[in-house]
PDB file of N, CA and C in Angstrom:
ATOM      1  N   UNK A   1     171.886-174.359  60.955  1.00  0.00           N
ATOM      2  CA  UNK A   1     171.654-173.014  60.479  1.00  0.00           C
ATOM      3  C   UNK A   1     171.249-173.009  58.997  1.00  0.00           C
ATOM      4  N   UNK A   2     171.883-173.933  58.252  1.00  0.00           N
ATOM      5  CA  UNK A   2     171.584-173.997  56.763  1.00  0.00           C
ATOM      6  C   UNK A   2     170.411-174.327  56.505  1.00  0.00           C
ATOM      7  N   UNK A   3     169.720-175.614  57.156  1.00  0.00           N
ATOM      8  CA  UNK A   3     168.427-175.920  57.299  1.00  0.00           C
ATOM      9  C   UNK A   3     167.687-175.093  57.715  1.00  0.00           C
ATOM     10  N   UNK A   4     167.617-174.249  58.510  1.00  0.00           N
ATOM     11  CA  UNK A   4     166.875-173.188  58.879  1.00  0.00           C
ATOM     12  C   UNK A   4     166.521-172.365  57.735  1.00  0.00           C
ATOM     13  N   UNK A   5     167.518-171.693  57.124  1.00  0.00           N
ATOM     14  CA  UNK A   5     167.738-170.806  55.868  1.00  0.00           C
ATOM     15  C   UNK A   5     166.905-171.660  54.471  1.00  0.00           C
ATOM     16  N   UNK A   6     167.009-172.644  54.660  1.00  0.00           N
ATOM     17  CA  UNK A   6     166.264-173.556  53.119  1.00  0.00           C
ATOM     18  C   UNK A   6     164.912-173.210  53.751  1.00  0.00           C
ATOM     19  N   UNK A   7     164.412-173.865  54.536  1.00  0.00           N
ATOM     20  CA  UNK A   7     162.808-173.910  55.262  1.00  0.00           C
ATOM     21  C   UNK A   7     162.554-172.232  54.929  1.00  0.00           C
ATOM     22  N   UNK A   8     162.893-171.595  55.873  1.00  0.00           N
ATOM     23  CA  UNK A   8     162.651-170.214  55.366  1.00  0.00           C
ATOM     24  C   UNK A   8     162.605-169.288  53.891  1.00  0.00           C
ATOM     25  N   UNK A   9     163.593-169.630  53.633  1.00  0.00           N
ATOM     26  CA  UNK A   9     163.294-169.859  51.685  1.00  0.00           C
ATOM     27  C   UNK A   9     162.537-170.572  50.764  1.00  0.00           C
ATOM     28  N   UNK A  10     162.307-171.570  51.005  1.00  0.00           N
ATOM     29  CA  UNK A  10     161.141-172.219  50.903  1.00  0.00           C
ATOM     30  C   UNK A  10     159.449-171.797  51.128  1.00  0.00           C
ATOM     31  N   UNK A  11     159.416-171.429  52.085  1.00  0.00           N
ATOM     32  CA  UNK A  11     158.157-170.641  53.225  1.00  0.00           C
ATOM     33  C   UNK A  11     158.210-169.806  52.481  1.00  0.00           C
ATOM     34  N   UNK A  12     158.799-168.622  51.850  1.00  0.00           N
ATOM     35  CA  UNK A  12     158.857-167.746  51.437  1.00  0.00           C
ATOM     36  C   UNK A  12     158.391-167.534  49.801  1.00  0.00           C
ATOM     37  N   UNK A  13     158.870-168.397  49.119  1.00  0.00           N
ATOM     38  CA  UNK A  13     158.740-169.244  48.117  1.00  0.00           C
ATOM     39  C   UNK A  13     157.464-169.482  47.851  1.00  0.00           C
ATOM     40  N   UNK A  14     156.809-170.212  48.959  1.00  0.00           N
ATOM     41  CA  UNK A  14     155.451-170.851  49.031  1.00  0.00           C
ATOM     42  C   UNK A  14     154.534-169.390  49.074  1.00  0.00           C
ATOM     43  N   UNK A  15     154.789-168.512  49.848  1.00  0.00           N
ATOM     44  CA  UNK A  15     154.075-167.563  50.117  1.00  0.00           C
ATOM     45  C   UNK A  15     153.854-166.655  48.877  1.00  0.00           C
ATOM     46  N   UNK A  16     154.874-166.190  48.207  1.00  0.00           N
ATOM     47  CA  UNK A  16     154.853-165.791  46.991  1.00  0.00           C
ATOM     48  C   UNK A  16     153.991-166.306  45.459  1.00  0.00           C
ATOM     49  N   UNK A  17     154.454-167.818  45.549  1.00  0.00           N
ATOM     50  CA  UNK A  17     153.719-168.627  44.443  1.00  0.00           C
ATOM     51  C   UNK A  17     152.151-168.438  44.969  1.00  0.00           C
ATOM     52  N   UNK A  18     151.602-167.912  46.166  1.00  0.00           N
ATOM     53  CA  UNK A  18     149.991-168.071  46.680  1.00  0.00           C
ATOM     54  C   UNK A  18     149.736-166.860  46.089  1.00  0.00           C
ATOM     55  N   UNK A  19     150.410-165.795  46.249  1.00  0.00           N
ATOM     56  CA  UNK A  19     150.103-164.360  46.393  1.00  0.00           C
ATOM     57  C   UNK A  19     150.314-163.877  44.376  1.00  0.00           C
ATOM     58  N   UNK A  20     150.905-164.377  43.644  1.00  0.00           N
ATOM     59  CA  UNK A  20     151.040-164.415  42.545  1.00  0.00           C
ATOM     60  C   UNK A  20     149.718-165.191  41.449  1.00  0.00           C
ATOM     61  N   UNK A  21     149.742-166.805  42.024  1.00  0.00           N
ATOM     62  CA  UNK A  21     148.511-167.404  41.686  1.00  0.00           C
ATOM     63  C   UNK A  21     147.332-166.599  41.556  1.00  0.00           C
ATOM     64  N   UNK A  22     147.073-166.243  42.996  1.00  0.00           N
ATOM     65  CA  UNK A  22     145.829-165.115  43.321  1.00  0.00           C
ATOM     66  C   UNK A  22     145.470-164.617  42.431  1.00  0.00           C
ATOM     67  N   UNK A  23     146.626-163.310  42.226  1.00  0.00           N
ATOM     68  CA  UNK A  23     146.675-162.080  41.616  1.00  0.00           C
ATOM     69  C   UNK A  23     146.372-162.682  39.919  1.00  0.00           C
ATOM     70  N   UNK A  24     146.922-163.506  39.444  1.00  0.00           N
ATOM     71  CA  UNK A  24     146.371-164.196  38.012  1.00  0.00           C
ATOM     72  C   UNK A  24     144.873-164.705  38.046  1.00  0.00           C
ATOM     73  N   UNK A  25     144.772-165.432  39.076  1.00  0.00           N
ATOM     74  CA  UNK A  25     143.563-165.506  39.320  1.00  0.00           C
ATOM     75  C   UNK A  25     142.480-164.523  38.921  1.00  0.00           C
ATOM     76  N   UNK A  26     142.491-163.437  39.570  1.00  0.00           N
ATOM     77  CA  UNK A  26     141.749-161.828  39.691  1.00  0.00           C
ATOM     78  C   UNK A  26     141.793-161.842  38.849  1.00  0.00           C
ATOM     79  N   UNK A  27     142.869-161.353  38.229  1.00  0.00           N
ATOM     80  CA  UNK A  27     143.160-160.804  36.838  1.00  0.00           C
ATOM     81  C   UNK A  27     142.523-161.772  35.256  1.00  0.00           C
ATOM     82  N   UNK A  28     142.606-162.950  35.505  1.00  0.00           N
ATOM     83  CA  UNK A  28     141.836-163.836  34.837  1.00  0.00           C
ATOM     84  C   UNK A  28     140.487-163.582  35.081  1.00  0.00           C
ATOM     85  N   UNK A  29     139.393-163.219  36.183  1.00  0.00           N
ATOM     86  CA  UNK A  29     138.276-163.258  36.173  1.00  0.00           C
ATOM     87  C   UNK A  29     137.593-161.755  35.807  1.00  0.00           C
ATOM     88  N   UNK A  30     138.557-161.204  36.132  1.00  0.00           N
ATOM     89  CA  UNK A  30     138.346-159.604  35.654  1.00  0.00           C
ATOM     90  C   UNK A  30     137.882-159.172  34.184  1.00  0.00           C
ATOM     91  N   UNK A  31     138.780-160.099  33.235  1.00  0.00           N
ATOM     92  CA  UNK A  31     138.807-159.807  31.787  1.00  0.00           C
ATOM     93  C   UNK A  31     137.932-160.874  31.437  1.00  0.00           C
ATOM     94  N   UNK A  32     137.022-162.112  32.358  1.00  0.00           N
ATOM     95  CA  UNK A  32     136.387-162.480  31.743  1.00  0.00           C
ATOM     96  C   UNK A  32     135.187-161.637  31.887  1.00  0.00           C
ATOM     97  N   UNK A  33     134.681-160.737  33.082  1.00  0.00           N
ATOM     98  CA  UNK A  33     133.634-160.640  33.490  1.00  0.00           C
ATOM     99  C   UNK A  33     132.598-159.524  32.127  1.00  0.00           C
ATOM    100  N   UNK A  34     133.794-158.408  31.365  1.00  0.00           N
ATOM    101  CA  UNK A  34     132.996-158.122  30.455  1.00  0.00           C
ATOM    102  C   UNK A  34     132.121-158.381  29.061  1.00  0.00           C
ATOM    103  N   UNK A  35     133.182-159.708  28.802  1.00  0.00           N
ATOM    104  CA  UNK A  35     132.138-160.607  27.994  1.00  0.00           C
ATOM    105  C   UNK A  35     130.881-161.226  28.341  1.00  0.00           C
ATOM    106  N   UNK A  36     131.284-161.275  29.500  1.00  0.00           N
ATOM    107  CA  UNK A  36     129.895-162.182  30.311  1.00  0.00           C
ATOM    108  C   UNK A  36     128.872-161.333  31.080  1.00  0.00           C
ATOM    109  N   UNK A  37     129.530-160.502  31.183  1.00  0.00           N
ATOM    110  CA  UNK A  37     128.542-159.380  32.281  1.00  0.00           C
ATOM    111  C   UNK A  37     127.494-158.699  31.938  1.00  0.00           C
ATOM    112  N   UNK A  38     126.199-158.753  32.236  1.00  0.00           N
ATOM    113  CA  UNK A  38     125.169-157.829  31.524  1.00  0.00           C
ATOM    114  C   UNK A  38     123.899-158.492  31.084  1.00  0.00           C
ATOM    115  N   UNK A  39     123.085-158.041  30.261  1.00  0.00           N
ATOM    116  CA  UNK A  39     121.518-158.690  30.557  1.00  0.00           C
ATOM    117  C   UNK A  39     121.275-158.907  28.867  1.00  0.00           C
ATOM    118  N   UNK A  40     120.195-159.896  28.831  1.00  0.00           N
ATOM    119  CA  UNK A  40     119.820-159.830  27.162  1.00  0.00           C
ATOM    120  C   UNK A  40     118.668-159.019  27.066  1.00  0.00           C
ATOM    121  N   UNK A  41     118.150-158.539  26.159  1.00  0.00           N
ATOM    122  CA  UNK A  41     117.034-157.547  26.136  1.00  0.00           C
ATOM    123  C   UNK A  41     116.725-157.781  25.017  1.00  0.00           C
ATOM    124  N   UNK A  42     115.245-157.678  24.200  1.00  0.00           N
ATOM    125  CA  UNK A  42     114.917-157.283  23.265  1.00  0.00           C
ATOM    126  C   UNK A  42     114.520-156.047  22.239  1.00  0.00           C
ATOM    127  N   UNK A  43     115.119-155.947  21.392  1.00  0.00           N
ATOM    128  CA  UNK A  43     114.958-154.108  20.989  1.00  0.00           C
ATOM    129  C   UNK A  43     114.419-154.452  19.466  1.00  0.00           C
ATOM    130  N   UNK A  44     113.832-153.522  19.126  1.00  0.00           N
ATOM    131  CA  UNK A  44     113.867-152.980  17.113  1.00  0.00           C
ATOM    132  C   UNK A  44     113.840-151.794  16.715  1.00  0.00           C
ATOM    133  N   UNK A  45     114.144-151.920  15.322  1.00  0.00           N
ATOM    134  CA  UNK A  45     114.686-150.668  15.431  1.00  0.00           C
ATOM    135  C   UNK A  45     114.003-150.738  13.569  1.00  0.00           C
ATOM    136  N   UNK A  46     113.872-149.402  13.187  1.00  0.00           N
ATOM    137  CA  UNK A  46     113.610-149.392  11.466  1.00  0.00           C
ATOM    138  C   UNK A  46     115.052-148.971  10.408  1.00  0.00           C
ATOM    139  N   UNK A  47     115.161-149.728   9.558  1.00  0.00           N
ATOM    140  CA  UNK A  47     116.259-149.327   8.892  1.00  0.00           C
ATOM    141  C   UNK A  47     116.084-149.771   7.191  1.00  0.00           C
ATOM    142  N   UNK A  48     116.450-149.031   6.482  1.00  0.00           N
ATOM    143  CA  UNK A  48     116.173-149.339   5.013  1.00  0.00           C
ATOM    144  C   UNK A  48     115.054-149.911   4.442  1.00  0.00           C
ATOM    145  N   UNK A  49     113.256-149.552   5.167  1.00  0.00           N
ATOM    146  CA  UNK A  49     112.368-150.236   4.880  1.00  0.00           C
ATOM    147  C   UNK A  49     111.578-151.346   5.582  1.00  0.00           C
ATOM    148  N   UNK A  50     112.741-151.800   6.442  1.00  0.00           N
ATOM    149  CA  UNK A  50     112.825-152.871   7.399  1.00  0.00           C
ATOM    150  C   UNK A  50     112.864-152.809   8.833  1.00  0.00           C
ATOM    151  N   UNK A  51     111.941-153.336   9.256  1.00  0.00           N
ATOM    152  CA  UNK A  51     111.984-153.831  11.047  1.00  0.00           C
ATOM    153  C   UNK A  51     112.799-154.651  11.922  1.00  0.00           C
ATOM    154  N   UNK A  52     114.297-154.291  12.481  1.00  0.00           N
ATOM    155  CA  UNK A  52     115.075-155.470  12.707  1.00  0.00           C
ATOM    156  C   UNK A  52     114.771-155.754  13.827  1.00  0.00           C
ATOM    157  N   UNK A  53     114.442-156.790  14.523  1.00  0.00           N
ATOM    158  CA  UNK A  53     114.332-157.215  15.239  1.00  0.00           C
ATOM    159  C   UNK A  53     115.154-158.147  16.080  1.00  0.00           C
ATOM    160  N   UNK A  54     115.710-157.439  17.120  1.00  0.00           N
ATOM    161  CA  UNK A  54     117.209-158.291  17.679  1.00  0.00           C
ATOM    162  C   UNK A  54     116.960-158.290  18.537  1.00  0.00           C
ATOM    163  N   UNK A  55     118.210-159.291  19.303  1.00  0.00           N
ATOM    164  CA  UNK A  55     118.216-159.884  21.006  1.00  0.00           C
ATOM    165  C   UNK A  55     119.512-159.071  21.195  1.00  0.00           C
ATOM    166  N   UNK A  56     119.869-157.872  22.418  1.00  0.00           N
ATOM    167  CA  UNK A  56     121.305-157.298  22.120  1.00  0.00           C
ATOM    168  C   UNK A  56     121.526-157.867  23.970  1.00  0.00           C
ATOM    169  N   UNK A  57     122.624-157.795  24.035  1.00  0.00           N
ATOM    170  CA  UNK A  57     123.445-157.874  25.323  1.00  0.00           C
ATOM    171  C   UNK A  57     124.161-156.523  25.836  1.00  0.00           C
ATOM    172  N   UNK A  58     123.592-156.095  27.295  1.00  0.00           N
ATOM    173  CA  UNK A  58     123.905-154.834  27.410  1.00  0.00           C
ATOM    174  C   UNK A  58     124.573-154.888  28.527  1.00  0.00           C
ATOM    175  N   UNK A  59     125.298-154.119  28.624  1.00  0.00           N
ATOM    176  CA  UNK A  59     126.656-154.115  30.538  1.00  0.00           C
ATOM    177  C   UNK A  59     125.415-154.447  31.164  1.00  0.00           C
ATOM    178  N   UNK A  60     126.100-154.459  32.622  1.00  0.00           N
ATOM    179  CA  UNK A  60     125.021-153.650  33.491  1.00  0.00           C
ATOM    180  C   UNK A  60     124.197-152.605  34.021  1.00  0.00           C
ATOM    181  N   UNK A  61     124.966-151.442  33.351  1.00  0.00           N
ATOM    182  CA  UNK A  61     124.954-150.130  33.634  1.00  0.00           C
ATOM    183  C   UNK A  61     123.733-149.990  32.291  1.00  0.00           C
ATOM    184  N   UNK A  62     123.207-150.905  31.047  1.00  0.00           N
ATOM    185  CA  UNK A  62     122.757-150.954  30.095  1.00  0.00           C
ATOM    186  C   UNK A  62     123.502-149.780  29.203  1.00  0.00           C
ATOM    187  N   UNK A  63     124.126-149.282  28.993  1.00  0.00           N
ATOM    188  CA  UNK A  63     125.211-148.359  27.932  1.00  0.00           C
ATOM    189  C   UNK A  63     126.275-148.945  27.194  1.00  0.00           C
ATOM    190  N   UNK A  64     126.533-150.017  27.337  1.00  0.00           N
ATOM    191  CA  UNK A  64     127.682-150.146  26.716  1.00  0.00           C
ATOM    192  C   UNK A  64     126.555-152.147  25.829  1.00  0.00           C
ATOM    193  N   UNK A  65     127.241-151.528  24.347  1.00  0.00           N
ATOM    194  CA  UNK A  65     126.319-152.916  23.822  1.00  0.00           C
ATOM    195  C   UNK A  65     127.234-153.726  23.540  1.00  0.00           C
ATOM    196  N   UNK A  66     127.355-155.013  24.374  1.00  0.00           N
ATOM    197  CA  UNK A  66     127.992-155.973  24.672  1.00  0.00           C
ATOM    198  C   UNK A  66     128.175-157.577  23.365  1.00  0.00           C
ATOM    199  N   UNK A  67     126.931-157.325  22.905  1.00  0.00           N
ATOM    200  CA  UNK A  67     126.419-158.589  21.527  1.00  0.00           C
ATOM    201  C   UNK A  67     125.080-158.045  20.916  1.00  0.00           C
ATOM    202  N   UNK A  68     124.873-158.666  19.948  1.00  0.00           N
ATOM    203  CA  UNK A  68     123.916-158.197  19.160  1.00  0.00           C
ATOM    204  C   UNK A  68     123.288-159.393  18.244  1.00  0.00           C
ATOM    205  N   UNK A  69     122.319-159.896  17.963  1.00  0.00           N
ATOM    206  CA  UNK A  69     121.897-161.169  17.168  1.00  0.00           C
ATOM    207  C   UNK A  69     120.647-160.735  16.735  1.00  0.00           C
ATOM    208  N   UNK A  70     120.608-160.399  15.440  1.00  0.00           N
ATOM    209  CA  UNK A  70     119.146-160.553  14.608  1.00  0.00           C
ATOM    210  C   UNK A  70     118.527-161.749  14.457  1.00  0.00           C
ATOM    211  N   UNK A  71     116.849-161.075  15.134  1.00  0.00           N
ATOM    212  CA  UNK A  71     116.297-162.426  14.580  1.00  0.00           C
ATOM    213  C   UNK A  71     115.800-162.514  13.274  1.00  0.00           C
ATOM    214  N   UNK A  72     115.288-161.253  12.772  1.00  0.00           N
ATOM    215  CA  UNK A  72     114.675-161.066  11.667  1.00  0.00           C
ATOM    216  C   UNK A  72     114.363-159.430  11.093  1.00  0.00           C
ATOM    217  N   UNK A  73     114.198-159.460   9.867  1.00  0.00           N
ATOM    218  CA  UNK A  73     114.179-157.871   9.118  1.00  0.00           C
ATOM    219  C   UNK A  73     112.812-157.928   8.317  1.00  0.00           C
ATOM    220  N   UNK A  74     111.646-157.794   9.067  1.00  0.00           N
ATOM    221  CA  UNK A  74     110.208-157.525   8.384  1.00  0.00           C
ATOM    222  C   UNK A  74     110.130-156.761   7.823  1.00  0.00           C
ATOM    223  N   UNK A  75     109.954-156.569   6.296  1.00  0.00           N
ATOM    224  CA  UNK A  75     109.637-155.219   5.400  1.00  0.00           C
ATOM    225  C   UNK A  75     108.543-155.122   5.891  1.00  0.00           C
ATOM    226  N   UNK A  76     108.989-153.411   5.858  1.00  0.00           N
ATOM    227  CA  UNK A  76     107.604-152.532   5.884  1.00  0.00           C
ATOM    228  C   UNK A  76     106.617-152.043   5.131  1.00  0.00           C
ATOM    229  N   UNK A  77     106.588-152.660   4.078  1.00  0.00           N
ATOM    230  CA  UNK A  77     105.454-152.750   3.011  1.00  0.00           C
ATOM    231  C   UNK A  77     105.110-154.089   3.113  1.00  0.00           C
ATOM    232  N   UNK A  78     104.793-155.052   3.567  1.00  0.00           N
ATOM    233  CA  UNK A  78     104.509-156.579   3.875  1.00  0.00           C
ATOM    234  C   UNK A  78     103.010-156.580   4.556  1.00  0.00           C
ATOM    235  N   UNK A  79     102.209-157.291   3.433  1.00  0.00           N
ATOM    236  CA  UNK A  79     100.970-156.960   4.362  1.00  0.00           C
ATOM    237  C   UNK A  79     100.953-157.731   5.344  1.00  0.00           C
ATOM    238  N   UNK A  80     101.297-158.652   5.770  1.00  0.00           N
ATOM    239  CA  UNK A  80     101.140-159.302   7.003  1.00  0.00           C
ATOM    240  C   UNK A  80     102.726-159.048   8.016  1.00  0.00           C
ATOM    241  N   UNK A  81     102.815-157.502   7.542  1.00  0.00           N
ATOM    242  CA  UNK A  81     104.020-156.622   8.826  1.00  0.00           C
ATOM    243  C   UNK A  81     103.570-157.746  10.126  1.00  0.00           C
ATOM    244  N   UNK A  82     102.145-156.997  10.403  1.00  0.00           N
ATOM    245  CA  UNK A  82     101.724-156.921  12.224  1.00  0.00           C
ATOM    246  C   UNK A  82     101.745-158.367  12.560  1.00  0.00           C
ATOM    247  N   UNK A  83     101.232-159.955  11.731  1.00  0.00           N
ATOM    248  CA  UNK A  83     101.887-160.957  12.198  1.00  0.00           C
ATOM    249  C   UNK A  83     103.392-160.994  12.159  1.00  0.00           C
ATOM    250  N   UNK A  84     103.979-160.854  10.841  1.00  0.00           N
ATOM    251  CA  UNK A  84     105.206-160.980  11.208  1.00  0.00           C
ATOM    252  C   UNK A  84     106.351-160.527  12.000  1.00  0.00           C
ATOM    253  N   UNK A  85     105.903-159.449  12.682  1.00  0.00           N
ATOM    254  CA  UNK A  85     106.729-158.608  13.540  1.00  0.00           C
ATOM    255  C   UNK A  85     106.316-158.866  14.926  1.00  0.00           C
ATOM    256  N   UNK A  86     104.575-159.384  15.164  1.00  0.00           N
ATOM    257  CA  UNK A  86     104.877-160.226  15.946  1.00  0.00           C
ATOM    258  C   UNK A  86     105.297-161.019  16.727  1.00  0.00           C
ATOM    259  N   UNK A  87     105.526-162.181  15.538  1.00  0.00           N
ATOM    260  CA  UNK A  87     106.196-163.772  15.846  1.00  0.00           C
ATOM    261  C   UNK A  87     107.912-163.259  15.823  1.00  0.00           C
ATOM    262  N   UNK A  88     108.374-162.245  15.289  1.00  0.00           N
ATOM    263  CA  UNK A  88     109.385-162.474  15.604  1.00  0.00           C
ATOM    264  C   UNK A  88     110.014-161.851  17.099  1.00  0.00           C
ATOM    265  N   UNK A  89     108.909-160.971  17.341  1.00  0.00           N
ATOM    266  CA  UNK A  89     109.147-160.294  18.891  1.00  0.00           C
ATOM    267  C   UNK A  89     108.846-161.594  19.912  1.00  0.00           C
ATOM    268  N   UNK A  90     108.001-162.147  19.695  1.00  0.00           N
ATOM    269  CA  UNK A  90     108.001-163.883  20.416  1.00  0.00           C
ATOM    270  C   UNK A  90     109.127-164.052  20.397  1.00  0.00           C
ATOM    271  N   UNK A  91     110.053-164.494  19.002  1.00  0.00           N
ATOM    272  CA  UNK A  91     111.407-165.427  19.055  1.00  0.00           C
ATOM    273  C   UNK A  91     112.088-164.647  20.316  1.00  0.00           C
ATOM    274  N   UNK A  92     112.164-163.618  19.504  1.00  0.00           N
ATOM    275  CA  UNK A  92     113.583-162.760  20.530  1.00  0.00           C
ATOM    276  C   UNK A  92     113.275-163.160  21.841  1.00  0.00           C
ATOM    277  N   UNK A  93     111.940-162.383  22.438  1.00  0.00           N
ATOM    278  CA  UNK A  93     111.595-162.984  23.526  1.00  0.00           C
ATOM    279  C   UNK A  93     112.257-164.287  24.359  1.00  0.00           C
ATOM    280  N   UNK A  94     111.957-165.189  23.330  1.00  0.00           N
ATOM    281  CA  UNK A  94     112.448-166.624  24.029  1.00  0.00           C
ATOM    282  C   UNK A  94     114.000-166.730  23.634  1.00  0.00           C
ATOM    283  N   UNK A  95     114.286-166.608  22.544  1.00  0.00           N
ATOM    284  CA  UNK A  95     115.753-166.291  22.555  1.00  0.00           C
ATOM    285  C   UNK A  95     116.580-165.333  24.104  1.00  0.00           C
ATOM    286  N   UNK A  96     116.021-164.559  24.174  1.00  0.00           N
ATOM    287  CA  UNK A  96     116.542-163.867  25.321  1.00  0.00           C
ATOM    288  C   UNK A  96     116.624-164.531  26.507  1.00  0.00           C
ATOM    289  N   UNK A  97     115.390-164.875  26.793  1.00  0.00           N
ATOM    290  CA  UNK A  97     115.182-166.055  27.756  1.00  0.00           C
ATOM    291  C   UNK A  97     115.667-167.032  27.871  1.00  0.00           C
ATOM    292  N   UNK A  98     116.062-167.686  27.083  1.00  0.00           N
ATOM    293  CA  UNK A  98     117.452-168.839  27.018  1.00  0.00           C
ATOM    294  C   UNK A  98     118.774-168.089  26.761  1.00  0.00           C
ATOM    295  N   UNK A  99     119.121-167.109  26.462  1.00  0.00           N
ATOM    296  CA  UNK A  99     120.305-166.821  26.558  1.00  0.00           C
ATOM    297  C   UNK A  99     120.811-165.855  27.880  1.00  0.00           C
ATOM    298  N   UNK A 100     119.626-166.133  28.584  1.00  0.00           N
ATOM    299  CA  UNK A 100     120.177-165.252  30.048  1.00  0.00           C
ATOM    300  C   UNK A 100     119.861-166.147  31.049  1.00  0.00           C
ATOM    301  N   UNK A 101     119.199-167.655  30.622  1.00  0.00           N
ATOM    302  CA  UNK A 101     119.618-168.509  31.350  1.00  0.00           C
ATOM    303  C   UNK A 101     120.764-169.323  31.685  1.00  0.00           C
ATOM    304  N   UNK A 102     121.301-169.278  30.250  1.00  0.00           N
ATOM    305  CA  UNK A 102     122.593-169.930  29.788  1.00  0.00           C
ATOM    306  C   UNK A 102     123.817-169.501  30.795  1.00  0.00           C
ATOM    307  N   UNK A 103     123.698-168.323  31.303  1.00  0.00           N
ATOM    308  CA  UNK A 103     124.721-167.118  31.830  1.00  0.00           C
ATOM    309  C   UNK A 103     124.864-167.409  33.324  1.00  0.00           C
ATOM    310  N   UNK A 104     125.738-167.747  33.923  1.00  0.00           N
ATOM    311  CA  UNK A 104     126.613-168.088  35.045  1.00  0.00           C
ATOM    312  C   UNK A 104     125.714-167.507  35.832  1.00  0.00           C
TER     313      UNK A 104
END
């Protein structure tokens, strides 16, 4: 009878430590998924004279801005703006492109 009662406590035991694991499990992948979740995009924007030109990381839903990385701030009195704003819409470009390959 005692043996019976250990096995069963045991079993029980076992069943719990699965159902707990799990649940950490979830819960571990849950809180990773909003760092990781979402698309890279390229945007610019004008600010103090300047053209910034960034790679941002957006949810999925694109509303919520997840990261943000400048590539570069072209003044807007620069006579060679239209190359330089350019080449840096290239970078981002490829920046983006490797950083949404990088992504699980």
């Amino acid at each position: 009878m005692v043996l019976v009662r250990v096995v069963v406590l045991l079993a029980l035991a076992g069943v719990v430590f699965v159902v707990v694991s799990g649940l950490v499990r979830r819960l571990g992948s849950a809180r990773a998924l909003p760092g990781s979740a979402g698309r890279w995009q390229v945007a610019h924007f004008a600010q103090a004279g300047h053209t910034h030109v960034v790679v941002r990381k957006v949810s999925p839903d694109g509303v919520t801005l997840v990261d943000e990385h400048l590539i570069a701030a072209v003044p807007e009195q620069d006579p060679n703006y239209d190359a330089l704003f350019l080449e840096a819409m290239a970078q981002a470009r490829e920046r983006a492109a490797l950083y949404q390959s990088e992504e699980p």
